[in-house]
N, C-alpha and C. Protein backbone atom coordinates (compact mmCIF):
# COMPACT_ATOMS: atom_id res chain seq x y z
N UNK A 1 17.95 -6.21 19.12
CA UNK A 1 16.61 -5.64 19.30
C UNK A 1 15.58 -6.76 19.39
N UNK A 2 14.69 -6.59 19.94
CA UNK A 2 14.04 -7.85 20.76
C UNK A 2 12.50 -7.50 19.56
N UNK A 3 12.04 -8.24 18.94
CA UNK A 3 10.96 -8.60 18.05
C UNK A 3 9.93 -7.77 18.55
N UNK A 4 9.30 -7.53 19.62
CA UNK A 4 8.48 -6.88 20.14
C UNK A 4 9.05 -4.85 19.58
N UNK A 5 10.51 -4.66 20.05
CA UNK A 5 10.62 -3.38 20.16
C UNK A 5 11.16 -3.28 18.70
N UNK A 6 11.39 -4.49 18.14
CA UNK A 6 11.44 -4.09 16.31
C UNK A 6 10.14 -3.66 15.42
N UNK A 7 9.07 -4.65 15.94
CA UNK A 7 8.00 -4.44 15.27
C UNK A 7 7.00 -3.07 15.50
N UNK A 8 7.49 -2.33 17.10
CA UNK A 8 7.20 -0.96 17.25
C UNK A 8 8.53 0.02 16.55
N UNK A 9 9.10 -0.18 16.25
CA UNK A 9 9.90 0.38 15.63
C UNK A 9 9.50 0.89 14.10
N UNK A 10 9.19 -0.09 13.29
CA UNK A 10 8.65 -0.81 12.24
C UNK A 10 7.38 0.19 11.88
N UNK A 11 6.40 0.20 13.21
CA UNK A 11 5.28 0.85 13.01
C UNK A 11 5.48 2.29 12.98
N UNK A 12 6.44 2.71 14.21
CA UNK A 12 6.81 4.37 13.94
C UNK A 12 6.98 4.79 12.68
N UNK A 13 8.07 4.17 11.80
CA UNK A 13 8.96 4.49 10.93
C UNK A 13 7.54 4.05 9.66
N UNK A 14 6.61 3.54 9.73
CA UNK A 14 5.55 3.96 9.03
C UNK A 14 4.40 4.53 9.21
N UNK A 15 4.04 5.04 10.15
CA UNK A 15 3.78 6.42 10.23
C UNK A 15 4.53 7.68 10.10
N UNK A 16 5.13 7.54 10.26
CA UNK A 16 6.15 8.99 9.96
C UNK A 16 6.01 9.03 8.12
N UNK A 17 6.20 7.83 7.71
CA UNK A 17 6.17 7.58 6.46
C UNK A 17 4.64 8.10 5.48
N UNK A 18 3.61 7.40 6.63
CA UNK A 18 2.40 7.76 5.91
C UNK A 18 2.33 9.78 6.38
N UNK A 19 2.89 10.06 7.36
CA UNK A 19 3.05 12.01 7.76
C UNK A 19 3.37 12.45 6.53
N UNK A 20 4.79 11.88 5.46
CA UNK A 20 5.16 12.50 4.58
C UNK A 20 4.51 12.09 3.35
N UNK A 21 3.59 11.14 3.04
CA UNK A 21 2.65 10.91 2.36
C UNK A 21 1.47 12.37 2.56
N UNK A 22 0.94 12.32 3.15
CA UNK A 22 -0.17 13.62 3.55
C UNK A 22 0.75 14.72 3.42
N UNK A 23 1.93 15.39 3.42
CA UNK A 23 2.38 16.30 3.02
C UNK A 23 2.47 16.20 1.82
N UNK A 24 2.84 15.11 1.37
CA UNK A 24 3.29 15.14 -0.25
C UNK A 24 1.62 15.50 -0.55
N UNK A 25 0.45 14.45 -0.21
CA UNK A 25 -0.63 15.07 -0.97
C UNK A 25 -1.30 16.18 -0.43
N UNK A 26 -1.11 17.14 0.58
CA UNK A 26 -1.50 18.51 0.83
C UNK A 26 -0.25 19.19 -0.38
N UNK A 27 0.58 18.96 -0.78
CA UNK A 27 1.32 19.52 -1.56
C UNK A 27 0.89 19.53 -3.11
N UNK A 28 0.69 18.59 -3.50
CA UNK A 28 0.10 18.47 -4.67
C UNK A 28 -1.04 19.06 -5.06
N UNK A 29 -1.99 19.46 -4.48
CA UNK A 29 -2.60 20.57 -5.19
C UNK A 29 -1.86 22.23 -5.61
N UNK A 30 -0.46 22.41 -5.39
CA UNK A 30 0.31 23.28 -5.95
C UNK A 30 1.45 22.51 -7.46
N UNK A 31 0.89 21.48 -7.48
CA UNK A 31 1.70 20.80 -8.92
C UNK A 31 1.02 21.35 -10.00
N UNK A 32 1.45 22.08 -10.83
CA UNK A 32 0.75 21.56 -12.43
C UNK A 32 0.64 20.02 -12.89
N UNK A 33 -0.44 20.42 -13.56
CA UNK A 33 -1.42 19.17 -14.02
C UNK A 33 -0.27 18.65 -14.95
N UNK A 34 0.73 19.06 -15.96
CA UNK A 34 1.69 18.48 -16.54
C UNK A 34 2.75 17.83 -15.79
N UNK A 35 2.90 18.09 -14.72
CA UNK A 35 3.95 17.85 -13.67
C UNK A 35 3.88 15.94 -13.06
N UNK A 36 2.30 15.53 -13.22
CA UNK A 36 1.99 14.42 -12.64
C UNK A 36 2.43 13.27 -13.21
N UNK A 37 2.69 13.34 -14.69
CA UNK A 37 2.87 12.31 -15.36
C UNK A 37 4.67 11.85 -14.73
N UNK A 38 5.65 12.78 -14.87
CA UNK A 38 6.61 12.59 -14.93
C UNK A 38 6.87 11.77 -12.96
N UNK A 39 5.88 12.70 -12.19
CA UNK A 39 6.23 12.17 -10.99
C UNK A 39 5.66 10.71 -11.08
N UNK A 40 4.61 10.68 -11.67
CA UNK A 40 4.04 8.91 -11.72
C UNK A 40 5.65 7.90 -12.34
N UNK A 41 5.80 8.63 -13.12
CA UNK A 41 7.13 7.84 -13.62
C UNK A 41 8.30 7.70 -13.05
N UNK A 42 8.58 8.63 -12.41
CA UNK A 42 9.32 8.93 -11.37
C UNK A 42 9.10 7.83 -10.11
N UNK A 43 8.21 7.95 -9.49
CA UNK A 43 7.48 7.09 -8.76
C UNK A 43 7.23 5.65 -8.91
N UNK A 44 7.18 5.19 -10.12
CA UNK A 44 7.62 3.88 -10.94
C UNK A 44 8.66 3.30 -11.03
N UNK A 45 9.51 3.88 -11.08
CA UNK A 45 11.12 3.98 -11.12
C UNK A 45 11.64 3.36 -10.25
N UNK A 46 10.78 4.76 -8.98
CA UNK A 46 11.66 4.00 -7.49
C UNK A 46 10.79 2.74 -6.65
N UNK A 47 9.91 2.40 -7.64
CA UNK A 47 9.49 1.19 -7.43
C UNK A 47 10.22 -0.02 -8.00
N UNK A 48 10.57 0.33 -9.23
CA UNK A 48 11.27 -0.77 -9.68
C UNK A 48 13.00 -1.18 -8.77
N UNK A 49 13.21 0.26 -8.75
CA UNK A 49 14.45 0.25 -7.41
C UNK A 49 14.19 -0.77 -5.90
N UNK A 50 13.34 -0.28 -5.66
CA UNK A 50 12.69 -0.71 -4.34
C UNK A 50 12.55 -2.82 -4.51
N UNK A 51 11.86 -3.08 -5.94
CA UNK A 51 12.49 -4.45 -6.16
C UNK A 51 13.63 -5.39 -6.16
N UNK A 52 14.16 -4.32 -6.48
CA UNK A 52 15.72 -5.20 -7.18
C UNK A 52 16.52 -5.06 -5.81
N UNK A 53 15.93 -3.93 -4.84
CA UNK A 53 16.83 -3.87 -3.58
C UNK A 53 16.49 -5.26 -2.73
N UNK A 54 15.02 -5.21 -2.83
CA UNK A 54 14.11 -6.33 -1.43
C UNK A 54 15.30 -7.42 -1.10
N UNK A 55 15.65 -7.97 -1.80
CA UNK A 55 16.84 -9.18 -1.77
C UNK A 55 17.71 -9.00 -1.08
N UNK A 56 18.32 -7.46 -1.07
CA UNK A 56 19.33 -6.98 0.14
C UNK A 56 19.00 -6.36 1.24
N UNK A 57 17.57 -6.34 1.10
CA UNK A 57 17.11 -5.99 2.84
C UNK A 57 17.21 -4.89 3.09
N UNK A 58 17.43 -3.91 1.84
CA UNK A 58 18.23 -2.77 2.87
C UNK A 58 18.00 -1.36 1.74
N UNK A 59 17.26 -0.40 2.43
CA UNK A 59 16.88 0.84 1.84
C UNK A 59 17.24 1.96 2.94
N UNK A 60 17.67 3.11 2.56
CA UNK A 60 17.61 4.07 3.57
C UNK A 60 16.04 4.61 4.03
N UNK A 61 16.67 5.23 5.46
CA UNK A 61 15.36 6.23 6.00
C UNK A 61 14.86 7.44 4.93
N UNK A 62 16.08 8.10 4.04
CA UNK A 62 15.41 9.20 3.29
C UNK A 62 15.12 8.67 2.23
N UNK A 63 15.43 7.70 1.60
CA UNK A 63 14.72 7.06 0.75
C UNK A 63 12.80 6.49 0.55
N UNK A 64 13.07 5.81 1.58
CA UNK A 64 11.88 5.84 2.41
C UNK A 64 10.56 6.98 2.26
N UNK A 65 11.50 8.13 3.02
CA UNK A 65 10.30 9.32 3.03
C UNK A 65 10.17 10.27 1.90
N UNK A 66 11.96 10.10 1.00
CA UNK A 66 11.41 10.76 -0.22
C UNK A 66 10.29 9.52 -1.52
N UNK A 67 10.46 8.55 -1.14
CA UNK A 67 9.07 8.07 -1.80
C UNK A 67 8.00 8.11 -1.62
N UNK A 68 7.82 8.39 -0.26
CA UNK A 68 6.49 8.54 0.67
C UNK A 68 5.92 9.53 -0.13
N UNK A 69 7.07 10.37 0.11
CA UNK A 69 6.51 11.99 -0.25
C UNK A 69 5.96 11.89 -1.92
N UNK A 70 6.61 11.34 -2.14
CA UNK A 70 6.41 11.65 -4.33
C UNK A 70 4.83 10.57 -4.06
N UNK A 71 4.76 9.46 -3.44
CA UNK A 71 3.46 8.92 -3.50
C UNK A 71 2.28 9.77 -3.20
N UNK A 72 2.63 10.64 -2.34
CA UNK A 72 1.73 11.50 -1.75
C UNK A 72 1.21 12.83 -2.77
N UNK A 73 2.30 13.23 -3.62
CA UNK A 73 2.08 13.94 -4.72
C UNK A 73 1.32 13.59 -5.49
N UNK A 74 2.02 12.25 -6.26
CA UNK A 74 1.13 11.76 -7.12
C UNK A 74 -0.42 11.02 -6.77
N UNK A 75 -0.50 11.00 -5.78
CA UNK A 75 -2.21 10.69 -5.23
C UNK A 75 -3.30 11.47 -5.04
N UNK A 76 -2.29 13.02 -5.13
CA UNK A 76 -3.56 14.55 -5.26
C UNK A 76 -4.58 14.25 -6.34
N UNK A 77 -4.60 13.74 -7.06
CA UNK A 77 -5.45 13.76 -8.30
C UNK A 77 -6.59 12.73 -8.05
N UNK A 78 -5.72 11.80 -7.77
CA UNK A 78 -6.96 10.34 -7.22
C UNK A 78 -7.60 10.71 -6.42
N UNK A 79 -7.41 11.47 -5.53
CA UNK A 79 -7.80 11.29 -4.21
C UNK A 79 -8.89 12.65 -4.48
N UNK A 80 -8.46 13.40 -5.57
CA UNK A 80 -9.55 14.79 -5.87
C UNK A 80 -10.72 13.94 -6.88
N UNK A 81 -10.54 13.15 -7.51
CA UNK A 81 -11.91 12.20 -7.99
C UNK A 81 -12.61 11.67 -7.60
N UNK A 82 -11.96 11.03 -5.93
CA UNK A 82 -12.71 10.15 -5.38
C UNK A 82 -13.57 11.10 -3.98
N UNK A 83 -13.12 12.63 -3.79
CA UNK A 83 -13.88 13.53 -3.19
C UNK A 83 -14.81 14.03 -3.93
N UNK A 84 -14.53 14.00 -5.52
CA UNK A 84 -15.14 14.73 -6.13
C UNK A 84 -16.60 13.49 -6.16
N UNK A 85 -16.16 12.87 -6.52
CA UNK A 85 -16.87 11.53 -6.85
C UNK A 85 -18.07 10.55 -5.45
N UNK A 86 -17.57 10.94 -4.61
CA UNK A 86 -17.49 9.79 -3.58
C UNK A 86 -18.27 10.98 -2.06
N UNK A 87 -17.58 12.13 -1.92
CA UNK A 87 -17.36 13.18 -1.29
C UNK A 87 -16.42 12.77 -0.06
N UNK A 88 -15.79 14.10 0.43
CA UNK A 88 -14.45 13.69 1.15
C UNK A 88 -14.49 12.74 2.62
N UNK A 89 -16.28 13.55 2.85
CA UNK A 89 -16.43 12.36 4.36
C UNK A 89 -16.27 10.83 3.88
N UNK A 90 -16.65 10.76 3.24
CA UNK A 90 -16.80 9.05 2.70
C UNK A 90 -15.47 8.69 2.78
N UNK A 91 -14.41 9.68 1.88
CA UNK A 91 -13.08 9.25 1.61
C UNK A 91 -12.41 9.00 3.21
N UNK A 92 -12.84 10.14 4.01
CA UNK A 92 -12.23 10.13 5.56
C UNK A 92 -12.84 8.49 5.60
N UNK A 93 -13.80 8.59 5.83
CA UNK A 93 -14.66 7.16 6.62
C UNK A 93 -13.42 5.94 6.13
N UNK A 94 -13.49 6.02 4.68
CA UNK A 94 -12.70 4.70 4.65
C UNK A 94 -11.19 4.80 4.83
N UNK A 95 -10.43 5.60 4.93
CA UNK A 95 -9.42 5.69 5.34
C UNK A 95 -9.53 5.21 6.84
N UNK A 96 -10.38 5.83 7.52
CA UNK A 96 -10.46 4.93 8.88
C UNK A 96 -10.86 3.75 8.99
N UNK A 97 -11.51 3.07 7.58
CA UNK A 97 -11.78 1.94 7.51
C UNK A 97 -10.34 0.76 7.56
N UNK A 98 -9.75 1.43 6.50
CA UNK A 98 -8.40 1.14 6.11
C UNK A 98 -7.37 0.91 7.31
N UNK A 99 -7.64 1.84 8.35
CA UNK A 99 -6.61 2.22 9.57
C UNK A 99 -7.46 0.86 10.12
N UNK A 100 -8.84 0.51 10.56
CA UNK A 100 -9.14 -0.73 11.44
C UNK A 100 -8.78 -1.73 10.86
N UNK A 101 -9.00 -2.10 9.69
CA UNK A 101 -8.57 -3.30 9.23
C UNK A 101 -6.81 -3.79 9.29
N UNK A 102 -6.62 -2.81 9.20
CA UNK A 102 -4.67 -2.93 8.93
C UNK A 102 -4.69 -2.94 10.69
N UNK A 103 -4.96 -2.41 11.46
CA UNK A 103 -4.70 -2.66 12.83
C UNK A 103 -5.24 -4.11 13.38
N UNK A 104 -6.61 -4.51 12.77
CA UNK A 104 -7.13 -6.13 13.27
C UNK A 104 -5.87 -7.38 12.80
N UNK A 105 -5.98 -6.69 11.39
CA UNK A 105 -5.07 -7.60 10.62
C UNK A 105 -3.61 -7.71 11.22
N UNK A 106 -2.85 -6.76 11.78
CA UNK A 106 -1.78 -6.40 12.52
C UNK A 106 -1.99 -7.52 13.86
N UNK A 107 -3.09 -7.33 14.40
CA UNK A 107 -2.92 -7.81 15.99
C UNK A 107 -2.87 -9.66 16.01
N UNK A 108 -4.13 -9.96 14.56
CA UNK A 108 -3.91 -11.08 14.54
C UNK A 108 -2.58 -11.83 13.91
N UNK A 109 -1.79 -11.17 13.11
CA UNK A 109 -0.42 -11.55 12.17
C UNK A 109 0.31 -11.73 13.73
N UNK A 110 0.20 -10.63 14.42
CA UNK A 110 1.19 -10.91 15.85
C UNK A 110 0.66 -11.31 16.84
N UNK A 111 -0.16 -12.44 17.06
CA UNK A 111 -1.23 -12.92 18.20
C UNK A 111 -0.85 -13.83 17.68
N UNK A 112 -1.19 -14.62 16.21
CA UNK A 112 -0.89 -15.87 15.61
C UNK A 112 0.42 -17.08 15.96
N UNK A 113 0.23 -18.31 16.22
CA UNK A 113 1.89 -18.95 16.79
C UNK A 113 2.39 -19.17 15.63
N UNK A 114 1.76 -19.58 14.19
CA UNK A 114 1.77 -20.17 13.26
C UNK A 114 3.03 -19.17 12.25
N UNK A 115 3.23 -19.74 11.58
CA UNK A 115 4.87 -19.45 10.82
C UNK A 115 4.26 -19.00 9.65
N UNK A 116 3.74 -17.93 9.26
CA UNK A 116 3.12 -17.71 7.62
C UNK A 116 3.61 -17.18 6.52
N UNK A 117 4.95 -17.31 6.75
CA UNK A 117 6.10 -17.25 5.77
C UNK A 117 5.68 -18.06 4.21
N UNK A 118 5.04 -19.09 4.41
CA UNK A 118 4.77 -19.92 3.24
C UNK A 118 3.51 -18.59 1.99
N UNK A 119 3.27 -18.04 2.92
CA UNK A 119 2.12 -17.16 1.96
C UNK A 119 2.49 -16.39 1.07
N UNK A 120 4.24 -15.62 1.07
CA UNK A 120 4.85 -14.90 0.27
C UNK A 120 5.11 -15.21 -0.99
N UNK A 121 5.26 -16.63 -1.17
CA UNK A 121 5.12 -16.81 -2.82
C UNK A 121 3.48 -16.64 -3.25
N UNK A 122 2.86 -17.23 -2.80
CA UNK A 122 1.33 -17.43 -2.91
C UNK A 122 0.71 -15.96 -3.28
N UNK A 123 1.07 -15.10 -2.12
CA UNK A 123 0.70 -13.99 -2.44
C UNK A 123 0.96 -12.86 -3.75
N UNK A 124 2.54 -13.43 -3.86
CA UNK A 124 3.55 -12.94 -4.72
C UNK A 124 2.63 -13.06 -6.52
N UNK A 125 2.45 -14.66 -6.50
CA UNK A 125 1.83 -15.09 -7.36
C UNK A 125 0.73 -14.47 -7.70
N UNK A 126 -0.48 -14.37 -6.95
CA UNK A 126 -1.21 -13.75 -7.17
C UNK A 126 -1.32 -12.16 -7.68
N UNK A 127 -0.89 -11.64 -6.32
CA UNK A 127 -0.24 -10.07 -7.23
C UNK A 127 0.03 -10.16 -8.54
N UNK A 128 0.94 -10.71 -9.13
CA UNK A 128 1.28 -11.05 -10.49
C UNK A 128 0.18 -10.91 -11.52
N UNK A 129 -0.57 -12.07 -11.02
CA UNK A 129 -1.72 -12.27 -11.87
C UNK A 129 -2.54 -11.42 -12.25
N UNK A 130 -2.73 -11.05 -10.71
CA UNK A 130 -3.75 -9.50 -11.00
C UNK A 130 -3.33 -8.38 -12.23
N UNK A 131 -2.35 -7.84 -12.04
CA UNK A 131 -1.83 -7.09 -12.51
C UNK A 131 -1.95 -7.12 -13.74
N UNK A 132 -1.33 -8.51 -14.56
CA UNK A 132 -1.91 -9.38 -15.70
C UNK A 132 -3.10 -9.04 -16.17
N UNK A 133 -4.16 -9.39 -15.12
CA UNK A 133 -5.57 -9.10 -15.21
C UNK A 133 -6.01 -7.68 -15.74
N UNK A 134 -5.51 -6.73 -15.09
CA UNK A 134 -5.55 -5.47 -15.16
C UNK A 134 -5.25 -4.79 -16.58
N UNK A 135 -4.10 -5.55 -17.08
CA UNK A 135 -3.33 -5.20 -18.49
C UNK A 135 -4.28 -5.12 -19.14
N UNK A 136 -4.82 -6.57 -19.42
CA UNK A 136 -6.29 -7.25 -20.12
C UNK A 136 -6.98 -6.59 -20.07
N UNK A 137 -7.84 -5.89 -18.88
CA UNK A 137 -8.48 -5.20 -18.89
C UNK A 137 -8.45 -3.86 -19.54
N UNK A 138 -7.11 -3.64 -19.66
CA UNK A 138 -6.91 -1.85 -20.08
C UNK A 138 -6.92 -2.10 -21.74
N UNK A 139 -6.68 -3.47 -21.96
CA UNK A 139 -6.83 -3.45 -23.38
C UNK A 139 -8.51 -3.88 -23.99
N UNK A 140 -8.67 -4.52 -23.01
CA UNK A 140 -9.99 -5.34 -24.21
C UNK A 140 -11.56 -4.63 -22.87
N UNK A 141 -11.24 -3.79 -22.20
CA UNK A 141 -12.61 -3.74 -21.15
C UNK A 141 -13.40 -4.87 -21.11
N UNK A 142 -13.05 -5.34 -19.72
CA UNK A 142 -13.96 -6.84 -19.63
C UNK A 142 -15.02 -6.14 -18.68
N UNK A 143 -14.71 -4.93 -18.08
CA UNK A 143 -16.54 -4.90 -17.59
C UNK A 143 -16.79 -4.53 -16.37
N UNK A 144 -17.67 -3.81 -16.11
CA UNK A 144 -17.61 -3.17 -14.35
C UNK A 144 -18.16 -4.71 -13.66
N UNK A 145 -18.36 -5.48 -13.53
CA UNK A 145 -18.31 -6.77 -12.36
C UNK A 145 -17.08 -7.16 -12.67
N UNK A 146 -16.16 -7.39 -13.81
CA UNK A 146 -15.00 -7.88 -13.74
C UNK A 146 -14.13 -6.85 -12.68
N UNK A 147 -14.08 -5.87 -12.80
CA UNK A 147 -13.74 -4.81 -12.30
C UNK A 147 -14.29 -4.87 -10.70
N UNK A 148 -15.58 -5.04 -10.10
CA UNK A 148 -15.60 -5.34 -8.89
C UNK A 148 -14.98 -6.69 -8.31
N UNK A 149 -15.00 -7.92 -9.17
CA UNK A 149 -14.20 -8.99 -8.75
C UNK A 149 -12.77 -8.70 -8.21
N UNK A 150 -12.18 -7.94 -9.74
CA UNK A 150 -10.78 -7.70 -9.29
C UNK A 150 -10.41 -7.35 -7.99
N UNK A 151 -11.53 -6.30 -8.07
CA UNK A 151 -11.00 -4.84 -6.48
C UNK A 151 -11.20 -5.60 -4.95
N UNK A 152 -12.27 -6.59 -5.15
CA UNK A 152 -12.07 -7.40 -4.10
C UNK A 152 -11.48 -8.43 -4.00
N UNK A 153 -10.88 -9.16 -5.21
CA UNK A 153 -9.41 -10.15 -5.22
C UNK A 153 -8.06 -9.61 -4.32
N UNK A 154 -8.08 -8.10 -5.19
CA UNK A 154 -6.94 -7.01 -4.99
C UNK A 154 -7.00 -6.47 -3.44
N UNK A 155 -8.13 -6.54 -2.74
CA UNK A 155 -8.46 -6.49 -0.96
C UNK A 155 -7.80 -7.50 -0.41
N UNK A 156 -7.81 -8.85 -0.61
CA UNK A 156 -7.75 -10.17 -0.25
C UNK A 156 -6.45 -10.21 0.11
N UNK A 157 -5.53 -9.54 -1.58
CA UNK A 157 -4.48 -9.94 -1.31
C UNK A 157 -3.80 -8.96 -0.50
N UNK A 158 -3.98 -7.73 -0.88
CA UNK A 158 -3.16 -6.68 0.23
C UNK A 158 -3.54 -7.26 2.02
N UNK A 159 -4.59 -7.50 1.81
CA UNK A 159 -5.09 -8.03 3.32
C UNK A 159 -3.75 -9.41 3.58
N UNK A 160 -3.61 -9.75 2.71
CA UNK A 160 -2.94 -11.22 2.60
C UNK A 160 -1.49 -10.57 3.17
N UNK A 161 -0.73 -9.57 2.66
CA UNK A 161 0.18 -8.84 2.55
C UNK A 161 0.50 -8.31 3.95
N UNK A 162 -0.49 -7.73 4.18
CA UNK A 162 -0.29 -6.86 6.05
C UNK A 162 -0.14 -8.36 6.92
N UNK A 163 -0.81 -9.14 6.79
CA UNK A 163 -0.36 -10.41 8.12
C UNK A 163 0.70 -11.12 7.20
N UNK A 164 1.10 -11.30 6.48
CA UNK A 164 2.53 -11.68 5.92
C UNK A 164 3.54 -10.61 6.81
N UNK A 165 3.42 -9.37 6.20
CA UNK A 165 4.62 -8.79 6.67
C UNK A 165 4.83 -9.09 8.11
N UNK A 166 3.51 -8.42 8.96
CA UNK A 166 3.83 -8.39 9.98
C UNK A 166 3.71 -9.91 10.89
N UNK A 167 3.90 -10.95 10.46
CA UNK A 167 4.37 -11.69 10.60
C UNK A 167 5.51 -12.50 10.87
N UNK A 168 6.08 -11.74 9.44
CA UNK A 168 7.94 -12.31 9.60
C UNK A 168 8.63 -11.39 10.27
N UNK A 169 7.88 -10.39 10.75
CA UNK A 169 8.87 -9.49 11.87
C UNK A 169 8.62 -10.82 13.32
N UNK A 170 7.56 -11.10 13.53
CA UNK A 170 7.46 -11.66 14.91
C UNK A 170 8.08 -12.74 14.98
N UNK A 171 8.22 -13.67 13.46
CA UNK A 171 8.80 -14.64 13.32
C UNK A 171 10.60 -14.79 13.14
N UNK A 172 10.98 -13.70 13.25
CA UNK A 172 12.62 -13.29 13.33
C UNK A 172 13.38 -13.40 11.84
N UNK A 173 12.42 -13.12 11.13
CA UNK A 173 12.71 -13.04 9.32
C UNK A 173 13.88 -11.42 9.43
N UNK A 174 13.88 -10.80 10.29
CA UNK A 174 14.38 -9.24 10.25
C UNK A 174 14.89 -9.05 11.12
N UNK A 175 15.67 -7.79 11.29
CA UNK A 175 16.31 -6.99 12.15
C UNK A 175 16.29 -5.30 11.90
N UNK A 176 16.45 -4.78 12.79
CA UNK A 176 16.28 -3.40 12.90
C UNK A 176 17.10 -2.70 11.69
N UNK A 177 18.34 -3.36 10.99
CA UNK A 177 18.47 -2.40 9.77
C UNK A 177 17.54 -2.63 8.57
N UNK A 178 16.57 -3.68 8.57
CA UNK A 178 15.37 -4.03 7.70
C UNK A 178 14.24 -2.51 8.13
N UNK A 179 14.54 -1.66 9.35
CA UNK A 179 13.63 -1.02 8.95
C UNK A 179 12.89 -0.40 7.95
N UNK A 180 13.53 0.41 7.21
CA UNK A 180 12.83 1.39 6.77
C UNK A 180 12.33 0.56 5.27
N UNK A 181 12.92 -0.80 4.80
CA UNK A 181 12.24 -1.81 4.07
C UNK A 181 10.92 -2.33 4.29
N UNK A 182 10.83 -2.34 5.59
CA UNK A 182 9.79 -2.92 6.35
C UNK A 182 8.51 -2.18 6.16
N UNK A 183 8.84 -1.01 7.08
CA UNK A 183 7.64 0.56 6.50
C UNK A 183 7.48 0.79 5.26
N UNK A 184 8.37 0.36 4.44
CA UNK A 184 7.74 0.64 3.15
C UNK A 184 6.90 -0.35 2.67
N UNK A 185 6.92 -1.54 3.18
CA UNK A 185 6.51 -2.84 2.46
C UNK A 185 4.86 -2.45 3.28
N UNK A 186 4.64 -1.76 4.24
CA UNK A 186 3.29 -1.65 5.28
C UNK A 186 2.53 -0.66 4.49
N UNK A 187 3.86 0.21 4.35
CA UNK A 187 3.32 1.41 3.68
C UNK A 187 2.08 1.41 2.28
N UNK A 188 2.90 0.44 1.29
CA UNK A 188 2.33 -0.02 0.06
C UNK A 188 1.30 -0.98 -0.07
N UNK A 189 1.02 -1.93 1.53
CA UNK A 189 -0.08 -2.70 1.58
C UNK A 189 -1.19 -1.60 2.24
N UNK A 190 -0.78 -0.79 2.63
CA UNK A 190 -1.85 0.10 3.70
C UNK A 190 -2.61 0.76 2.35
N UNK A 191 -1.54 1.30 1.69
CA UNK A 191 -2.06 2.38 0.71
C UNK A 191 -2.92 1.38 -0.28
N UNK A 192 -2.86 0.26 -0.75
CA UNK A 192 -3.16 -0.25 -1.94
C UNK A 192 -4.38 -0.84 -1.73
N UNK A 193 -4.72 -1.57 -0.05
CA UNK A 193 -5.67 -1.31 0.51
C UNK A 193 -7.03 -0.19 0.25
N UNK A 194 -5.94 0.83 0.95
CA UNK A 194 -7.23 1.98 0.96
C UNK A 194 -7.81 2.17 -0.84
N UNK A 195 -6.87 2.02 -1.65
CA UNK A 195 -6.97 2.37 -2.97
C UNK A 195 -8.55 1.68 -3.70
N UNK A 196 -8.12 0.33 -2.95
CA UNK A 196 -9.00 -0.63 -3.44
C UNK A 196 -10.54 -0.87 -2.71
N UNK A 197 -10.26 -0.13 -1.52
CA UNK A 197 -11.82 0.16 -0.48
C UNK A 197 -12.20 0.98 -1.48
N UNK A 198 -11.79 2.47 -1.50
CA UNK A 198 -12.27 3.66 -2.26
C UNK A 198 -12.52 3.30 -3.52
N UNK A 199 -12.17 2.79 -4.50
CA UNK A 199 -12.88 2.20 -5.92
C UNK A 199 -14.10 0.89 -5.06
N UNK A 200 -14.11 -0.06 -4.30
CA UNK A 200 -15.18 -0.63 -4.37
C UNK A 200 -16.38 0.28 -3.56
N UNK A 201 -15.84 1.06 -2.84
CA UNK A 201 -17.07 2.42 -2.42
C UNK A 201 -17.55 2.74 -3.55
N UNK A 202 -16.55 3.52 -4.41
CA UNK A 202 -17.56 4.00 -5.67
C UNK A 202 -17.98 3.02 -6.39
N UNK A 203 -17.82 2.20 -7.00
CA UNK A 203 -18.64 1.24 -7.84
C UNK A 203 -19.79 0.80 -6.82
N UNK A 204 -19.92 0.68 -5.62
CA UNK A 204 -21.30 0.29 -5.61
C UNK A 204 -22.05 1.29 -4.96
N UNK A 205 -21.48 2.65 -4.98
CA UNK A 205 -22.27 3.60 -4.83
C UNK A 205 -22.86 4.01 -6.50
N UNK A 206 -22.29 3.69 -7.59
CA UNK A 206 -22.66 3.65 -8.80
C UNK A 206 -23.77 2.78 -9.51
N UNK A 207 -23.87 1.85 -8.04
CA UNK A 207 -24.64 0.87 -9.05
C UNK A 207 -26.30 1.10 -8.38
């Protein structure tokens, strides 16, 4: 498969992915409110799965969309705070915000000649940190500007993430049974993205 018709490949198989995301969260307003915790955990789980696989390259297609789907469940709630909060046009707006940026970011990762493979630890690292950061935060509240720093650290790097991935597809890091690894890896920068637009919408619509 020729890099060009992998990396459209790549993109189908995450959209289809983000389809069963929006089902999962048109679905979730039929969950009980007790029901969320276990899918968050649930959902954790097959994250930690989804780690220990990356090394072997290799996840199925229903795997894939049954995580899509449980992400999509468990996001009914967020996504009802940040309508409730924010109101839903806003939420639309930046989701299309989310869709331009991941598409600029896309054209330049595959326009680029440059090899940016070196950014995956870098990025890796960072993620880390954040997260770290976050702990800290849930324990000792360092503070709504610490909290806007983060959310735009946490932009940087998912931004960092979409021209990584789609990068080492152009750069011949993959092959077509890497798909449905691939869509997921787009999947989780797209989403974590939008996550992190929609909290810096509301905080400075708060302020």
């Amino acid at each position: 498969m020729q890099k060009g018709e992998l990396l459209a490949a790549v993109l189908r198989t995450f959209a289809i992915s983000i389809g069963f995301a929006l089902i999962g969260l048109f679905a979730g307003q039929w969950v009980p409110p007790a029901l969320f915790l276990p899918l968050i955990i649930v959902e954790f789980i097959l994250l930690i799965v989804v780690f220990f696989v990356r090394k072997a390259k290799k996840i199925s297609y229903s795997f894939l969309f049954f995580f899509t789907f449980i992400s999509g469940l468990t996001l009914f709630p967020v996504m009802s705070y940040y309508v409730s909060s924010i109101g839903a046009y806003t939420v639309l707006v930046v989701f299309g915000v989310t869709a331009v940026i991941f598409t600029v970011l896309s054209i330049y990762a595959w326009k680029t000649k440059r090899d940016l493979s070196f950014m995956g630890s870098i990025l890796m690292s960072a993620l880390l940190a954040l997260i770290l950061v976050w702990i800290i935060h849930m324990i000792f509240n360092l503070g709504g500007m610490a909290i806007l720093v983060i959310t735009i650290i946490s932009i940087l790097i998912f931004s960092g993430f979409i021209i990584y991935d789609i990068n080492k597809i152009k750069h011949g890091y993959h092959d077509e049974k890497d798909i449905p690894l691939l869509a997921l890896n787009l999947y989780l920068d797209f989403l974590n993205l939008f996550l992190d637009l929609l909290r810096l919408v509301k905080i400075l619509s708060d302020d």
